[in-house]
Protein backbone atom coordinates (compact mmCIF):
# COMPACT_ATOMS: atom_id res chain seq x y z
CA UNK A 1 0.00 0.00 0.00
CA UNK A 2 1.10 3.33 0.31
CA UNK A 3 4.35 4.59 2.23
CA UNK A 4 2.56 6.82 4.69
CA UNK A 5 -0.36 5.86 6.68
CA UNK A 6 -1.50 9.59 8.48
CA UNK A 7 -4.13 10.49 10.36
CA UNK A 8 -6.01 14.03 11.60
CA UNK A 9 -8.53 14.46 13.99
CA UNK A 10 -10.91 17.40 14.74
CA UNK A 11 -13.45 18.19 17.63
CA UNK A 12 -16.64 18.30 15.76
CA UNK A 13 -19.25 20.38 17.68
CA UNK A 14 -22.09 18.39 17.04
CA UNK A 15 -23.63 14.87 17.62
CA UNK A 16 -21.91 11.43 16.51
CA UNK A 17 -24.86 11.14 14.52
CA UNK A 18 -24.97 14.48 12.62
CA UNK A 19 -21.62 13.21 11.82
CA UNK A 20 -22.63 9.78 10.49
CA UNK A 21 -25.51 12.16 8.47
CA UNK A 22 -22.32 14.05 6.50
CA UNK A 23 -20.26 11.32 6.06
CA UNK A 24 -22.92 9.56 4.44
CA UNK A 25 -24.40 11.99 2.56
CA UNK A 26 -22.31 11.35 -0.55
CA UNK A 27 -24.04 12.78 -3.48
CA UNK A 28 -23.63 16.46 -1.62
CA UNK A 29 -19.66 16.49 -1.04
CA UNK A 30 -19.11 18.33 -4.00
CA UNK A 31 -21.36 20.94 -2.38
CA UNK A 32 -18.69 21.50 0.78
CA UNK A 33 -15.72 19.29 -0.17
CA UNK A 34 -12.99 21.53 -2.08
CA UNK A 35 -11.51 19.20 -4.84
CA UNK A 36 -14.57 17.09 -4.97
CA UNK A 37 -15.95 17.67 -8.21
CA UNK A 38 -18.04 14.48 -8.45
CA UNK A 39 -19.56 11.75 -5.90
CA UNK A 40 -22.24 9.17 -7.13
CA UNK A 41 -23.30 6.00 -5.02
CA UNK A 42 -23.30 3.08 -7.56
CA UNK A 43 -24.16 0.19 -5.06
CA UNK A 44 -25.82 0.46 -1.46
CA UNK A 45 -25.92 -1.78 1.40
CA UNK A 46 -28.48 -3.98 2.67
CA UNK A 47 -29.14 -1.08 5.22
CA UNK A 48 -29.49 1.74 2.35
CA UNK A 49 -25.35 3.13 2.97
CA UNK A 50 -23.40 3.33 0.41
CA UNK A 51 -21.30 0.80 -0.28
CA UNK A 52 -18.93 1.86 -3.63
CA UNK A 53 -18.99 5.42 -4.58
CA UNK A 54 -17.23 6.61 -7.38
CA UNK A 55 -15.25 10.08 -6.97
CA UNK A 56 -13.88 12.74 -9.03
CA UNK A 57 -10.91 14.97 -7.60
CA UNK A 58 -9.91 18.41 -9.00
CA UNK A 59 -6.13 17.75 -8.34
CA UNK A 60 -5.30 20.84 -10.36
CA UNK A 61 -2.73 19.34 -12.23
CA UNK A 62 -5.59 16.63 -13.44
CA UNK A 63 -8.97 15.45 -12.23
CA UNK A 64 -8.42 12.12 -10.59
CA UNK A 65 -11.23 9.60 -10.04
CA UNK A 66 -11.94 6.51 -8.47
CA UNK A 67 -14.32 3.95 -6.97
CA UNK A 68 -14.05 3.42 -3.07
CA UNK A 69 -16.04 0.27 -1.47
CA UNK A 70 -16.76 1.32 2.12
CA UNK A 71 -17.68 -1.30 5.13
CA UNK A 72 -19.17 0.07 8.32
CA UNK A 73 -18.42 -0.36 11.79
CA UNK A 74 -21.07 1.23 13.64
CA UNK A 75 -21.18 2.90 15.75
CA UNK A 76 -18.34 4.39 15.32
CA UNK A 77 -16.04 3.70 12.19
CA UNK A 78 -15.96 3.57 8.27
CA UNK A 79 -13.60 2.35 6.45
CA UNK A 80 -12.88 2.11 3.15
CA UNK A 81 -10.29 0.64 0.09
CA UNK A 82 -9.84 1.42 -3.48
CA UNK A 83 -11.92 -1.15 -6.17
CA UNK A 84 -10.27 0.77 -9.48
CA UNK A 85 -9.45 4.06 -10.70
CA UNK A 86 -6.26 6.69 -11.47
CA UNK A 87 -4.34 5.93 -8.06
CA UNK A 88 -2.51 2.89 -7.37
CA UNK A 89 -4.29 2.58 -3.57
CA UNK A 90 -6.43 3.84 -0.82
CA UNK A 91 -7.17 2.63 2.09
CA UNK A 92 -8.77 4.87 4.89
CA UNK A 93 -11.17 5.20 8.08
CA UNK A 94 -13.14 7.68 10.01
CA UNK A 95 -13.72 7.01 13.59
CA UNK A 96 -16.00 8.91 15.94
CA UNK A 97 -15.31 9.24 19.34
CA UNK A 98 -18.61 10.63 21.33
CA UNK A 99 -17.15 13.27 23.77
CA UNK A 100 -20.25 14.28 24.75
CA UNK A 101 -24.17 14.49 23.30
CA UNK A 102 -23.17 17.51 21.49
CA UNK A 103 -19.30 16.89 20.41
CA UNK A 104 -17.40 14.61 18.69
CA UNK A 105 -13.96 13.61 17.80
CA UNK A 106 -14.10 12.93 14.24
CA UNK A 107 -10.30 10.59 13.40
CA UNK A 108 -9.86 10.55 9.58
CA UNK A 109 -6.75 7.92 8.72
CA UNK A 110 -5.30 7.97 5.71
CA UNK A 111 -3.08 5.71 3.49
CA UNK A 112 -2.83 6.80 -0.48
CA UNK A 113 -0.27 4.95 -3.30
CA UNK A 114 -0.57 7.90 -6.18
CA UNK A 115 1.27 5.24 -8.57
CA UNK A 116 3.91 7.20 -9.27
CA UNK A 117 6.78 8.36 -7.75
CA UNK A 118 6.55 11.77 -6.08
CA UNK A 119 10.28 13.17 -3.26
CA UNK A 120 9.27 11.72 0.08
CA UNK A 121 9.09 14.81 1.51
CA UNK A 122 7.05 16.86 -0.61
CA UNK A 123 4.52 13.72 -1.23
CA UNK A 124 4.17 13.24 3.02
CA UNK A 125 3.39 17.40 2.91
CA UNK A 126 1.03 17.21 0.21
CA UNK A 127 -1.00 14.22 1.89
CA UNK A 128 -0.83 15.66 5.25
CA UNK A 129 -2.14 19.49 4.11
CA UNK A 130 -4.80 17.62 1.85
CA UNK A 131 -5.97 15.01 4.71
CA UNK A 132 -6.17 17.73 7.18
CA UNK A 133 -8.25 20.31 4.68
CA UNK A 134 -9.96 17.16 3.94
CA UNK A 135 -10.89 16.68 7.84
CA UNK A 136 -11.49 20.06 8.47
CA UNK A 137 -14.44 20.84 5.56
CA UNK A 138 -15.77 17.53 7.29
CA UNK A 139 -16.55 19.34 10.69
CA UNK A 140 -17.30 22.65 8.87
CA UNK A 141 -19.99 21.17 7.25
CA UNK A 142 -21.04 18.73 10.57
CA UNK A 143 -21.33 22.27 12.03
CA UNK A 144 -23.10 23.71 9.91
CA UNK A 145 -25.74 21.57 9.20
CA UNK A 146 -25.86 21.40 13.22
CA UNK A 147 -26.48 24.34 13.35
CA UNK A 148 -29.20 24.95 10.72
């Protein structure tokens, strides 16, 4: 898999389940999610979550897409791994850790194989900047909708 597994967590004021509400919302990341440009649910779960969702990143270089198959661990963790697309790998989780009724830590972990090679150091930047951006329009729009 890839080189670098990371990981960035946020205190999400709001509910564990308003965060389970974002997270699986799909279809509306590209309304709050930055290089999201495209998220469709092809195949759902006996319990109506997605299971593979197929993704389109605006990588600014190129537009980047891929199908993710995602298992569920309620209640408190996704996780999900790469079926095919223009990346080598992903593997990944969220976890959410109830601090309260109305806060959460939300735990995204991380591992990504681009496919090609990229300096260590500039590749472990990139994927730690874009994981915590990532993370952090995740509880912006937990918070948001919490507060609507």
């Amino acid at each position: 898999m890839a080189e670098a597994d990371q990981s960035f967590s946020a205190d999400v004021d709001a509910s564990i389940e308003q965060c389970w509400a974002v997270l699986l919302d799909f279809e509306r990341y590209p309304t709050w999610s930055g290089p999201t440009t495209v998220a469709t649910v092809l195949e759902r779960d006996g319990d109506g979550r997605a299971r593979r969702v197929e993704m389109t990143l605006d990588m600014k270089i190129r537009n980047v897409r891929y199908v993710l198959e995602y298992t569920y661990e309620l209640p408190d963790r996704a996780r999900w791994r790469l079926v095919e697309g223009d990346v080598a790998g992903i593997e990944g989780s969220y976890t959410f850790e109830r601090l309260d009724d109305t806060h959460t830590r939300a735990t995204c972990r991380q591992a990504v194989d681009l496919g090609f090679w990229v300096p260590g150091p500039l590749r472990r930047l990139i994927e730690r900047q874009a994981l915590r951006d990532s993370v952090l329009e995740f509880k912006g729009e937990v918070e948001r909708r919490a507060r609507a």
